[in-house]
N, C-alpha and C. Protein backbone atom coordinates (compact mmCIF):
# COMPACT_ATOMS: atom_id res chain seq x y z
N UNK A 1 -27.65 -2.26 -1.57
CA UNK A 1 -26.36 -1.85 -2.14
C UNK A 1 -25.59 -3.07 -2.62
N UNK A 2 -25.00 -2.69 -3.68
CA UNK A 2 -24.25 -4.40 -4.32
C UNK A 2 -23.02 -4.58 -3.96
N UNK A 3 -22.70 -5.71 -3.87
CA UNK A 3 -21.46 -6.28 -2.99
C UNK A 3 -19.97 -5.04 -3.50
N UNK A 4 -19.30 -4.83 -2.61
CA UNK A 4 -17.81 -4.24 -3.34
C UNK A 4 -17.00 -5.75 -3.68
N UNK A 5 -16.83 -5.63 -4.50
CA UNK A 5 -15.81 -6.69 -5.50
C UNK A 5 -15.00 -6.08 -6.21
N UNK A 6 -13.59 -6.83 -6.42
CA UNK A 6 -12.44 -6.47 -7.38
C UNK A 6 -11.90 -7.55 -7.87
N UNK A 7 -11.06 -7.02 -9.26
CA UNK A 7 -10.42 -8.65 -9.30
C UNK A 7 -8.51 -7.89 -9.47
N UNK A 8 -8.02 -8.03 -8.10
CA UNK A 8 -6.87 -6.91 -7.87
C UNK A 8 -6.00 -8.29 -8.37
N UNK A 9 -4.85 -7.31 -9.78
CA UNK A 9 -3.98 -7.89 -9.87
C UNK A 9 -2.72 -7.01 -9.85
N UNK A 10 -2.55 -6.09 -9.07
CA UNK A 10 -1.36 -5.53 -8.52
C UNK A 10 -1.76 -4.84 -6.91
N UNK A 11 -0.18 -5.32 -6.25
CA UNK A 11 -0.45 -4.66 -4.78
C UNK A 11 1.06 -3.44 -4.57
N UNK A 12 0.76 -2.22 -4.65
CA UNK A 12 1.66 -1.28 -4.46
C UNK A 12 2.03 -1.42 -2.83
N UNK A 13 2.84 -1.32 -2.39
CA UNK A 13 3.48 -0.57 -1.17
C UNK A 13 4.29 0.58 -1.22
N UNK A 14 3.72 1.84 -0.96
CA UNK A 14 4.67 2.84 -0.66
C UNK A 14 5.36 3.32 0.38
N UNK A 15 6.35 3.63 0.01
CA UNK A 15 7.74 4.07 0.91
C UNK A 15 9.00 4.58 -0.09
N UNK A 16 10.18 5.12 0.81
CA UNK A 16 11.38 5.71 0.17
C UNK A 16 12.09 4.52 0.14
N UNK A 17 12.66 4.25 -0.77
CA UNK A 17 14.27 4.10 -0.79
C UNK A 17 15.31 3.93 -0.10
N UNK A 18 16.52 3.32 0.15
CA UNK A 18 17.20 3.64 1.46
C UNK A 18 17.29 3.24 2.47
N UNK A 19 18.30 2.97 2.73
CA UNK A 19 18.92 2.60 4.62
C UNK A 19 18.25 3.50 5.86
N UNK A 20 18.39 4.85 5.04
CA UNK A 20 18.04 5.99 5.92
C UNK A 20 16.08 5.53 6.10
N UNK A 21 15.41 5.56 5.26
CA UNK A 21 13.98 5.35 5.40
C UNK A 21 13.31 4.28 5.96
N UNK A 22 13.89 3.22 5.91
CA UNK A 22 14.18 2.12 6.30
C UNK A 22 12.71 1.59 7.07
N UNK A 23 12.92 2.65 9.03
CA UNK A 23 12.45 2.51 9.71
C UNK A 23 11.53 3.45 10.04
N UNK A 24 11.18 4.46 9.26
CA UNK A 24 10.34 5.99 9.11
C UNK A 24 9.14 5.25 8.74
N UNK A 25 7.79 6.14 9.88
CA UNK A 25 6.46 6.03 9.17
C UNK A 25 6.11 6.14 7.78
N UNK A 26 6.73 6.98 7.18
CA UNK A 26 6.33 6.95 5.86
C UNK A 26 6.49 5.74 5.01
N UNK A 27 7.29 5.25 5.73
CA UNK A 27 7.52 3.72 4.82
C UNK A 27 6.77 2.50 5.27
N UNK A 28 5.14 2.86 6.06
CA UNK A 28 4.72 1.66 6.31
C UNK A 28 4.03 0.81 5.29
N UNK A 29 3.59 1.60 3.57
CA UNK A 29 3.46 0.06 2.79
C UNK A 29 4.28 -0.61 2.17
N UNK A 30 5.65 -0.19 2.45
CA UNK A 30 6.97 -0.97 2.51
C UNK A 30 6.79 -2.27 2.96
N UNK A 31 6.69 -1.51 4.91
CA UNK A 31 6.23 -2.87 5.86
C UNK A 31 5.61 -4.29 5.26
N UNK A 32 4.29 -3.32 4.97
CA UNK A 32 3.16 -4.43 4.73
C UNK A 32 3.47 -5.27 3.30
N UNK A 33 4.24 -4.36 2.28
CA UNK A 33 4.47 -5.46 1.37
C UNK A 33 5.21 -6.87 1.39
N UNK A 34 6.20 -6.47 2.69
CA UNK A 34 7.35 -6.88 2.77
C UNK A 34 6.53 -8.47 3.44
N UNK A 35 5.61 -7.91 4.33
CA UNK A 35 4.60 -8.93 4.80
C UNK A 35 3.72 -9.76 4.56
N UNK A 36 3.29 -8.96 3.15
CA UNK A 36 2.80 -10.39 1.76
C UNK A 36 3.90 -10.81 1.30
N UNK A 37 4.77 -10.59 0.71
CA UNK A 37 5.76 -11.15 0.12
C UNK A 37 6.27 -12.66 1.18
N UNK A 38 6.98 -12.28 1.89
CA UNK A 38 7.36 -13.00 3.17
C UNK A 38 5.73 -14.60 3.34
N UNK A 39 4.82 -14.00 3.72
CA UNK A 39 3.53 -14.85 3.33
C UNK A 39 3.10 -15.38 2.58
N UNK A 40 3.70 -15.07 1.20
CA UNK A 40 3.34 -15.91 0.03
C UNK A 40 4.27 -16.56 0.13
N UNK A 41 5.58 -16.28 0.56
CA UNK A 41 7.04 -17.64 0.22
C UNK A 41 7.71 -16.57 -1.06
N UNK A 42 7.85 -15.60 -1.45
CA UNK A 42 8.15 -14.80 -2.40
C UNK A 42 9.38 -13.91 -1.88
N UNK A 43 9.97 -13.31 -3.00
CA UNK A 43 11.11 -12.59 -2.75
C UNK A 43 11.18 -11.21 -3.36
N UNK A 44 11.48 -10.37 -3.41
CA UNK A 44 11.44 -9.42 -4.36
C UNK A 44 12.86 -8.98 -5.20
N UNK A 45 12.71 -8.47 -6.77
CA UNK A 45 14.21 -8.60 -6.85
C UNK A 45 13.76 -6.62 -7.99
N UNK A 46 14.97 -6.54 -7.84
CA UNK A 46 14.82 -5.48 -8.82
C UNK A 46 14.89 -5.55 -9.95
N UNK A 47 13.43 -4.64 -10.92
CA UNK A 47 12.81 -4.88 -11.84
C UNK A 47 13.64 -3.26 -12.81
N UNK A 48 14.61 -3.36 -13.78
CA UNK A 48 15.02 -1.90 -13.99
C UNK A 48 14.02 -1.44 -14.63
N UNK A 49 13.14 -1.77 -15.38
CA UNK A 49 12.25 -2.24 -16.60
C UNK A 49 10.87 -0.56 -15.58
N UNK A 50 10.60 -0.94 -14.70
CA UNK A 50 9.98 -0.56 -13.85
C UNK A 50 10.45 0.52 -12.49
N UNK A 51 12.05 0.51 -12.21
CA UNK A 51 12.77 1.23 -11.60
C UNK A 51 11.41 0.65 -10.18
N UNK A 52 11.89 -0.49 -9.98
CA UNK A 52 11.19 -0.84 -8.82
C UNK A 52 11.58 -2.56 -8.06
N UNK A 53 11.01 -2.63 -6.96
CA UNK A 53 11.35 -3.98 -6.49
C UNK A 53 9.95 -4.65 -6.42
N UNK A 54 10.09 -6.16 -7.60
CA UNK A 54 8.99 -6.50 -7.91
C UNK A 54 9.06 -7.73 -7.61
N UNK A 55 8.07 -8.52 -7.04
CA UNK A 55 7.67 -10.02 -7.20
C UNK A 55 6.35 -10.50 -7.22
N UNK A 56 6.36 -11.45 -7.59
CA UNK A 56 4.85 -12.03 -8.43
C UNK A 56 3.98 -13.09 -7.32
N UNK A 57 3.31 -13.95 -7.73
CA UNK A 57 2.79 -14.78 -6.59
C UNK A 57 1.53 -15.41 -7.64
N UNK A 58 1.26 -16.58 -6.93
CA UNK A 58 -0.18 -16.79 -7.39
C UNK A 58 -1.77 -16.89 -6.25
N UNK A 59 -2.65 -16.30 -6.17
CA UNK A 59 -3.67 -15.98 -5.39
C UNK A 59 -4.90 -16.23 -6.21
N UNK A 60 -6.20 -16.82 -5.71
CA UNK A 60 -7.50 -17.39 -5.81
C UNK A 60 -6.87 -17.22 -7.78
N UNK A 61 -5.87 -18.32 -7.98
CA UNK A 61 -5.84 -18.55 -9.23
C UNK A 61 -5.29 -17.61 -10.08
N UNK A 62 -4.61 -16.87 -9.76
CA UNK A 62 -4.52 -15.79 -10.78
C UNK A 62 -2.73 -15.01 -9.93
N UNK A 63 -2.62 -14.48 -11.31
CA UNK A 63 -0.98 -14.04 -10.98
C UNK A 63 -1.56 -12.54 -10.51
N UNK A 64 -0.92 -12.37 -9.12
CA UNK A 64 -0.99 -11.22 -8.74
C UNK A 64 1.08 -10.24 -8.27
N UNK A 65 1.15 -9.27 -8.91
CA UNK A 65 2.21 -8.65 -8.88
C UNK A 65 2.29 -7.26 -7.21
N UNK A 66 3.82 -7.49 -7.56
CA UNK A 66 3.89 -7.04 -5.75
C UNK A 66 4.66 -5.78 -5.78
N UNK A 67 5.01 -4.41 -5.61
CA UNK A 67 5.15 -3.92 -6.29
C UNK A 67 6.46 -2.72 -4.82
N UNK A 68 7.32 -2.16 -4.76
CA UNK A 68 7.69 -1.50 -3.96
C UNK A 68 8.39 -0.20 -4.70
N UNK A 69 8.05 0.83 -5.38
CA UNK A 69 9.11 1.97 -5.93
C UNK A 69 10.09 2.26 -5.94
N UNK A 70 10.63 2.36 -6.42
CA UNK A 70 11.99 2.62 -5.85
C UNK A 70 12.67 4.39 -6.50
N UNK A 71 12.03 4.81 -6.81
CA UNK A 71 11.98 6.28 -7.33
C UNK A 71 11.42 7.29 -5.83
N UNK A 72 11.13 6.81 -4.66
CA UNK A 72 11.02 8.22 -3.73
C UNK A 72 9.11 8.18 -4.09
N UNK A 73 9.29 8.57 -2.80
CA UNK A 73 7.80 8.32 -2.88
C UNK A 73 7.06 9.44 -3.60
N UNK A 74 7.34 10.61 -4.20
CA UNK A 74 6.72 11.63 -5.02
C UNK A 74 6.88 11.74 -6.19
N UNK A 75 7.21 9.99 -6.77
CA UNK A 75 7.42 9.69 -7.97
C UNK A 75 7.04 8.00 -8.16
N UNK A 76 5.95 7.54 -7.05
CA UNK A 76 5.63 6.74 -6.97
C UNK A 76 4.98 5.90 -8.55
N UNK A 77 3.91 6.86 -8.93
CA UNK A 77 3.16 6.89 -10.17
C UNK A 77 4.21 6.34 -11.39
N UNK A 78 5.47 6.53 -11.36
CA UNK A 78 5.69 6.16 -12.68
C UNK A 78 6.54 4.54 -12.99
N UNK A 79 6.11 4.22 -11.52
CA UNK A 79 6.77 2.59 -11.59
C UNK A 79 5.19 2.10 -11.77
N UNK A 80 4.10 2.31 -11.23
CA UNK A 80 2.87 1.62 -10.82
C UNK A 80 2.13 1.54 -12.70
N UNK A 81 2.38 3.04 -13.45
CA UNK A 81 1.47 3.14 -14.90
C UNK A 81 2.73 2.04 -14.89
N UNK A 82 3.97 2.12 -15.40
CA UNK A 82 4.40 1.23 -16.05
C UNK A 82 4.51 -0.02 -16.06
N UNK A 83 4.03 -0.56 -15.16
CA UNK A 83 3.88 -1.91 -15.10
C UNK A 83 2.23 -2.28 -15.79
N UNK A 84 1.80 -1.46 -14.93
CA UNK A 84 0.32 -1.43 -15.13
C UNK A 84 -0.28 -1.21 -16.74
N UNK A 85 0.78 -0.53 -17.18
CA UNK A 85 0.56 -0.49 -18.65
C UNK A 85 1.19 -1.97 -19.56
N UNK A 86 2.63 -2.28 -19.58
CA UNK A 86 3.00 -3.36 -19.78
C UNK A 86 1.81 -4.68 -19.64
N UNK A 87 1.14 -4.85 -18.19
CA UNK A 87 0.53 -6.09 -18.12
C UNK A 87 -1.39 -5.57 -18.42
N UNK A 88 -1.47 -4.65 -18.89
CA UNK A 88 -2.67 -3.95 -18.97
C UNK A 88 -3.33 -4.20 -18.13
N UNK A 89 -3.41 -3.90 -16.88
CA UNK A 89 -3.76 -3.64 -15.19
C UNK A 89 -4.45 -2.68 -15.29
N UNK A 90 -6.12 -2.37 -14.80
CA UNK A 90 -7.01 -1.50 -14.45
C UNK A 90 -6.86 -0.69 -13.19
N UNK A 91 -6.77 0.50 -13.52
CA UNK A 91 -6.67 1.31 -11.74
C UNK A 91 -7.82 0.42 -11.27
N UNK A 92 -8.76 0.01 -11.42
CA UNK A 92 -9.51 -0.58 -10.51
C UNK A 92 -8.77 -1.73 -9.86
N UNK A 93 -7.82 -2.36 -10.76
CA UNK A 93 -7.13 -4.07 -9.88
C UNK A 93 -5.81 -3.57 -9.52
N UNK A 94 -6.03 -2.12 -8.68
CA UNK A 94 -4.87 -1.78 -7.98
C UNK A 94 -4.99 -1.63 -6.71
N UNK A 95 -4.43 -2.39 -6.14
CA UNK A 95 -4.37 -1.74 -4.36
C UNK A 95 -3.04 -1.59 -4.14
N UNK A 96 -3.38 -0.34 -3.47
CA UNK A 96 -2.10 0.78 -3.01
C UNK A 96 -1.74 0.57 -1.32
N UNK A 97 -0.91 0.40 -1.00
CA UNK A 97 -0.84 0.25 0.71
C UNK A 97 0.32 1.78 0.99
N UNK A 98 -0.57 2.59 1.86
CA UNK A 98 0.19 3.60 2.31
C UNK A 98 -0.09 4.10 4.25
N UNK A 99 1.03 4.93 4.08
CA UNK A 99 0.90 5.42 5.57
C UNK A 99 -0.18 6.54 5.63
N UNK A 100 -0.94 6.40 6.67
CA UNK A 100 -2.18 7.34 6.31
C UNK A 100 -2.30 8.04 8.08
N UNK A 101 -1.76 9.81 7.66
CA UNK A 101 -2.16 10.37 9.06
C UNK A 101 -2.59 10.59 9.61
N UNK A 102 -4.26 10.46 9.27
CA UNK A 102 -5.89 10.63 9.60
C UNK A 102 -5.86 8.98 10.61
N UNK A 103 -5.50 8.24 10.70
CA UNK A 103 -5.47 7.26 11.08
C UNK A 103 -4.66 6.97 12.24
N UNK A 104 -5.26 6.39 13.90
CA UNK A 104 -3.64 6.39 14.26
C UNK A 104 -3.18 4.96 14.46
N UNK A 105 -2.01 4.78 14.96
CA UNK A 105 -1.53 3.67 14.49
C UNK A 105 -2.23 2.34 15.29
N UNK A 106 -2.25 1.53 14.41
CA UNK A 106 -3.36 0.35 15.15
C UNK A 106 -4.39 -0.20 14.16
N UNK A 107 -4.67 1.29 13.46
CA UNK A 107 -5.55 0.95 12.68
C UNK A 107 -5.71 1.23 10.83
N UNK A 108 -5.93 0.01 10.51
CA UNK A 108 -5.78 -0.33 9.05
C UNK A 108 -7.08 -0.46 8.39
N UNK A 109 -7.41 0.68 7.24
CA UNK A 109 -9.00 0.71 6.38
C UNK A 109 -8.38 0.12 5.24
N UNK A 110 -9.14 -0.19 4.55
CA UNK A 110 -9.60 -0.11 2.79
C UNK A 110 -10.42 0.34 2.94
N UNK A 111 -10.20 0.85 1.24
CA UNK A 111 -11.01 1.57 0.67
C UNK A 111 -10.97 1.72 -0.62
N UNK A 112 -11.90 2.25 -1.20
CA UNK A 112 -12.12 2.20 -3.09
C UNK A 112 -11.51 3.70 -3.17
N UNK A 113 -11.33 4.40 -3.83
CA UNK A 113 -11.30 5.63 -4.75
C UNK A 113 -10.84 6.68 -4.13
N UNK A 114 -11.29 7.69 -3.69
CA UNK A 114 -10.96 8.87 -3.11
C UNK A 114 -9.66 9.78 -3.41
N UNK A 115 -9.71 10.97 -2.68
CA UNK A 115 -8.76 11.66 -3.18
C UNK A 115 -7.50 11.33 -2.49
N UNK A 116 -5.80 12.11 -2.82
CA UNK A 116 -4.87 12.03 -2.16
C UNK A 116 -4.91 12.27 -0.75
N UNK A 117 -5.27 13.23 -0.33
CA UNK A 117 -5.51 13.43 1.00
C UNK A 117 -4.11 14.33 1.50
N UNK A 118 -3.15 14.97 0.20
CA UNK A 118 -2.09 15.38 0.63
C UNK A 118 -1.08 14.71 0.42
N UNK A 119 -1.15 13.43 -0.01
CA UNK A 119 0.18 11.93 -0.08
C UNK A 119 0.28 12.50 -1.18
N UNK A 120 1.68 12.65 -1.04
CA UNK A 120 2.57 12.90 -2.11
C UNK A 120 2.68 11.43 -3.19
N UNK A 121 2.47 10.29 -2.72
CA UNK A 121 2.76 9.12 -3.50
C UNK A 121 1.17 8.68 -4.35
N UNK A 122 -0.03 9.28 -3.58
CA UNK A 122 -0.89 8.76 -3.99
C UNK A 122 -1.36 9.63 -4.92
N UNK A 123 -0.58 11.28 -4.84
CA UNK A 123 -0.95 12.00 -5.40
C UNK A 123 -0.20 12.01 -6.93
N UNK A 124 0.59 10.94 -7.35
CA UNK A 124 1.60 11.11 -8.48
C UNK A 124 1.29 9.78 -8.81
N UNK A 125 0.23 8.76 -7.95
CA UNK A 125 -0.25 7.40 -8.49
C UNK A 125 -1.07 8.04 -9.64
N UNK A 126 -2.50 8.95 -8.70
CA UNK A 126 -3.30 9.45 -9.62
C UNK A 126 -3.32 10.18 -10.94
N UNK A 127 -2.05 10.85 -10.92
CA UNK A 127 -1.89 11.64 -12.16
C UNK A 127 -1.34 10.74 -13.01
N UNK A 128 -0.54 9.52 -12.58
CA UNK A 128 0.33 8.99 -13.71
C UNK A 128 -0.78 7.83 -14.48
N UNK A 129 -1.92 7.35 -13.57
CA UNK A 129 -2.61 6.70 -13.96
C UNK A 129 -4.10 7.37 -14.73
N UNK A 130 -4.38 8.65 -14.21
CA UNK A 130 -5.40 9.36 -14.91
C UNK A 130 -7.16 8.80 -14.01
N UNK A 131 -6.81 8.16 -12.99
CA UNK A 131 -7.78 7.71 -12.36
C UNK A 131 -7.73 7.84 -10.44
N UNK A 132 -8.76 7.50 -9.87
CA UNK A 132 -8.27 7.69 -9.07
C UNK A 132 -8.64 6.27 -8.00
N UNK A 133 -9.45 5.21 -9.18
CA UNK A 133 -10.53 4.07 -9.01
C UNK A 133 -9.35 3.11 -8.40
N UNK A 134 -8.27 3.16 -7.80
CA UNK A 134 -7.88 2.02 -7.14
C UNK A 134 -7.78 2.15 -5.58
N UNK A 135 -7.94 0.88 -5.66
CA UNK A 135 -8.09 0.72 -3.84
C UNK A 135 -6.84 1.27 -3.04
N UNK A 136 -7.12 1.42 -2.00
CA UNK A 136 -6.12 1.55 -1.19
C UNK A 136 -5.92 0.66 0.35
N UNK A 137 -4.85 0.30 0.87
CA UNK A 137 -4.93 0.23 2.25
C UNK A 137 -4.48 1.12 2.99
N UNK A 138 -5.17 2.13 3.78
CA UNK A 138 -4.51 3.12 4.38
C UNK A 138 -3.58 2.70 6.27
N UNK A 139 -2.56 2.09 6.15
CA UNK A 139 -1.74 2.06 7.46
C UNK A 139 -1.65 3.50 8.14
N UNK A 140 -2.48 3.24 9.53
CA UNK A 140 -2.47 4.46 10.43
C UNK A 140 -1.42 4.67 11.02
N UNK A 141 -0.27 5.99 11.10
CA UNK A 141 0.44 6.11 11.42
C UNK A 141 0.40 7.11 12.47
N UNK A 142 -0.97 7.99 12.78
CA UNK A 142 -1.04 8.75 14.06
C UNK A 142 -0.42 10.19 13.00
N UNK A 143 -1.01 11.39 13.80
CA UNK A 143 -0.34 12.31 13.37
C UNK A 143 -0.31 13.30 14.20
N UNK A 144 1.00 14.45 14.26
CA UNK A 144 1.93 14.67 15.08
C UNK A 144 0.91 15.88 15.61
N UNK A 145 -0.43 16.52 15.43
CA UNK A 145 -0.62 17.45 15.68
C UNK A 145 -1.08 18.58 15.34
N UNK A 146 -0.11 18.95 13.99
CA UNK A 146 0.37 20.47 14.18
C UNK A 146 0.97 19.62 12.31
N UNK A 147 0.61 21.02 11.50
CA UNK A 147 0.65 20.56 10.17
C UNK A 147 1.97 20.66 9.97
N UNK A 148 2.33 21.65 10.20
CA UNK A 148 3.60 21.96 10.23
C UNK A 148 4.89 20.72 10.80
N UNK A 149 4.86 19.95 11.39
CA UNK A 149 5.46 19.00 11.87
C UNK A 149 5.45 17.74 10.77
N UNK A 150 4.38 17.50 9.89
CA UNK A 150 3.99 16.75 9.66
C UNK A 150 5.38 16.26 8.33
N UNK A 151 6.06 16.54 7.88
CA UNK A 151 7.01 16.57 7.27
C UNK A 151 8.13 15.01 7.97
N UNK A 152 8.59 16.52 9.42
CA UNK A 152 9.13 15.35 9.95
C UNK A 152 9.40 14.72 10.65
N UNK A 153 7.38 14.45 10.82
CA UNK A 153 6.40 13.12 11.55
C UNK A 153 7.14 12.11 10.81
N UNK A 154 6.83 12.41 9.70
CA UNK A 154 6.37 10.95 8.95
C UNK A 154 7.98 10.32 8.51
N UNK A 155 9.15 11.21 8.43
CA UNK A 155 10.12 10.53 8.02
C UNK A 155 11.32 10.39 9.35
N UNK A 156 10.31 10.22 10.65
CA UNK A 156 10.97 9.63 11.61
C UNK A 156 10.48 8.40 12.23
N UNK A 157 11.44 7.75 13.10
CA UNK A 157 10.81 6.18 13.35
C UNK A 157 9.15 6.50 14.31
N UNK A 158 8.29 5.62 14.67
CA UNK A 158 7.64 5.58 15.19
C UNK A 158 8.11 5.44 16.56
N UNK A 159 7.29 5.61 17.38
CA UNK A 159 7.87 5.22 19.43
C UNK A 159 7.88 3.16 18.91
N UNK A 160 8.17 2.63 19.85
CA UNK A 160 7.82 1.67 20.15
C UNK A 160 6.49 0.80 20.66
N UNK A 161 5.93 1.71 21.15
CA UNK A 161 4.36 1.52 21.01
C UNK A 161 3.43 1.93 19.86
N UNK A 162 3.60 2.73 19.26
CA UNK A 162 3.03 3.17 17.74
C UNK A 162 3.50 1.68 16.80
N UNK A 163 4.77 1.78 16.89
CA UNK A 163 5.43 0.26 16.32
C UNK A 163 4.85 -0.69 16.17
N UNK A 164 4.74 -1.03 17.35
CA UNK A 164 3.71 -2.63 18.01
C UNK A 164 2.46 -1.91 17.60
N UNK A 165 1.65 -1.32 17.87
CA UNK A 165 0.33 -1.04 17.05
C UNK A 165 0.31 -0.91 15.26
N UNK A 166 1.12 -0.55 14.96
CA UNK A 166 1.06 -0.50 13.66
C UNK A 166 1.52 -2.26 13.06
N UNK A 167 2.41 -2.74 13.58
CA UNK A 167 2.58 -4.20 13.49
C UNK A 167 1.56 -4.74 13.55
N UNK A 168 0.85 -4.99 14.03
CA UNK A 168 -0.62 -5.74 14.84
C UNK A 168 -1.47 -5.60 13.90
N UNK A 169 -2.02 -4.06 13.30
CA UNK A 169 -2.86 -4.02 12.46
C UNK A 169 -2.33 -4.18 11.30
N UNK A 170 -1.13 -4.33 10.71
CA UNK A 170 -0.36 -4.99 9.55
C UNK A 170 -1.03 -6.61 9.39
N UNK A 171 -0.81 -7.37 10.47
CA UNK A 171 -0.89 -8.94 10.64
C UNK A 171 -2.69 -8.62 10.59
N UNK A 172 -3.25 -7.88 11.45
CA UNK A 172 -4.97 -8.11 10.59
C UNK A 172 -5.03 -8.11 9.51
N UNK A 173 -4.49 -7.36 8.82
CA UNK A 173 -4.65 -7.06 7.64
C UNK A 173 -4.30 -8.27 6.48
N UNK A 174 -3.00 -8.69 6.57
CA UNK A 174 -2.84 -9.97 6.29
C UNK A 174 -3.42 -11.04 6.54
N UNK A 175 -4.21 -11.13 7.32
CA UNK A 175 -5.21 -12.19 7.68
C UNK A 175 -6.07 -11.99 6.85
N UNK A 176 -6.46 -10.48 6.41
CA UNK A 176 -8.24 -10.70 5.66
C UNK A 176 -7.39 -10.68 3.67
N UNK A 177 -6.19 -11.23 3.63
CA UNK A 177 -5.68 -10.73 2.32
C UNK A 177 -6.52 -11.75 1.56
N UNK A 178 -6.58 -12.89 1.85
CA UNK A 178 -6.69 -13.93 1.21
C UNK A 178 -8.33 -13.60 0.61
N UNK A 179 -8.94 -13.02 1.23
CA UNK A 179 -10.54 -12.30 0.73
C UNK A 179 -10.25 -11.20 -0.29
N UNK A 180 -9.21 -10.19 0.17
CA UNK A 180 -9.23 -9.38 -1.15
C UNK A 180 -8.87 -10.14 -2.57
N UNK A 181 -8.11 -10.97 -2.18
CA UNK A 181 -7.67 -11.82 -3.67
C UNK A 181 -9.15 -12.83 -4.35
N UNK A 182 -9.52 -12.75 -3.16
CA UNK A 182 -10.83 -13.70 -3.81
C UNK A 182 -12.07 -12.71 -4.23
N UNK A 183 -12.03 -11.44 -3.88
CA UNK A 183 -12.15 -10.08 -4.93
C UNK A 183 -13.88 -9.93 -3.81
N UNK A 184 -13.72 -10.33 -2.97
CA UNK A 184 -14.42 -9.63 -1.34
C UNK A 184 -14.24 -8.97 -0.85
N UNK A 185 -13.93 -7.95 -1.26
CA UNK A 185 -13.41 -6.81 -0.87
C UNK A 185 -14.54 -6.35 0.29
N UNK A 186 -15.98 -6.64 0.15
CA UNK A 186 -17.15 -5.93 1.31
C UNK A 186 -16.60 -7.20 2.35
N UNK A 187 -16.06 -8.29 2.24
CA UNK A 187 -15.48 -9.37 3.49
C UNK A 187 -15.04 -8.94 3.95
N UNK A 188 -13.36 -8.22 3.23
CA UNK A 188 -12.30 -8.31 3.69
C UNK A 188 -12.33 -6.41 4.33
N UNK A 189 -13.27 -6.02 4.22
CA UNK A 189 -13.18 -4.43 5.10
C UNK A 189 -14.25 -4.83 6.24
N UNK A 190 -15.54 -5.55 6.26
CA UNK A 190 -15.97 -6.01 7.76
C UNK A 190 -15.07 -6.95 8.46
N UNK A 191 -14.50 -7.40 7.62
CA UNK A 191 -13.74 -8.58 9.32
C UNK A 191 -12.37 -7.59 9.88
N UNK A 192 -11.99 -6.55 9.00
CA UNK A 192 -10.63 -5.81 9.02
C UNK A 192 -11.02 -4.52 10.13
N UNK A 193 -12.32 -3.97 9.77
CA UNK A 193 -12.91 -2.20 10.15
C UNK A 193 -13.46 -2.66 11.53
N UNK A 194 -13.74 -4.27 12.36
CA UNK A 194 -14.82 -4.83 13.23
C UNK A 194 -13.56 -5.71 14.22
């Protein structure tokens, strides 16, 4: 099987908007953006152009863009095409960082392609982009159970132990970044999934 490689030049984080969302599972690729940004020495400022909070960076040589919505997460898609269109960005050199309920907290995948899975943000990435070929990082946020709850699972804080687990596998994750940029993507999911 041949190596997974990318050459990612945009990193989405999804989450809401807001004081109120702030500290809600749903906003853990907020977290994690907030955690490259912070790691590169970067800032983010608002982009109106994009109706989003954007900052740039440079990684294995190459300008990579940082990306946070600011439209609500079921309108994620139309900050991500527009940038993505502007700098002509391939759904393939997209990685998406979201809260993922199949997952519980602790633990952080990539992955290539697949469907929404129900995410309202990933589900309005795909339509606005017409693909579904970009990566994702899925942040495990645990889920409540019972489908019906799941509403509002996700737009309440985590316990304090979900917290600290979801923190932890944030900072793995940041550890193997420096491989996704160097477009190792089969690296940076064995040292991350092990």
């Amino acid at each position: 099987m041949a190596a997974l490689t990318a050459d990612i030049r945009m990193i989405v984080g999804l989450g809401n908007p807001g004081a109120d969302y702030v500290d809600t599972r749903h906003n853990a690729g907020f977290w994690l953006a907030d955690q490259i940004a912070a790691d590169r020495g970067v800032s983010f400022r608002f982009e109106k152009r994009y109706n989003a909070d954007e900052c740039k960076f440079k990684a294995a040589g190459k300008d990579v863009f940082l990306l946070k919505p600011m439209t609500f997460m079921n309108r994620s898609g139309q900050a991500v095409s527009a940038l993505a269109r502007y700098y002509k960005i391939k759904p393939e050199q997209i990685l998406v960082i979201h809260d993922e309920l199949d997952l519980p907290p602790g633990t952080n995948r990539i992955k290539q392609a697949g469907g929404h899975g129900g995410h309202n943000g990933l589900r309005d990435i795909v339509n606005h982009l017409g693909s579904r070929e970009f990566f994702r990082v899925r942040v495990g946020i645990g889920h409540p159970g019972d489908a019906s709850q799941v509403i509002n699972y996700v737009l309440h804080k985590p316990s304090v132990a979900d917290l600290n687990a979801i923190e932890a596998a944030n900072r793995d994750t940041l550890a193997v970044m420096p491989l996704v940029f160097e477009g190792r993507i089969d690296k940076a999911m064995q040292a991350l999934h092990t």
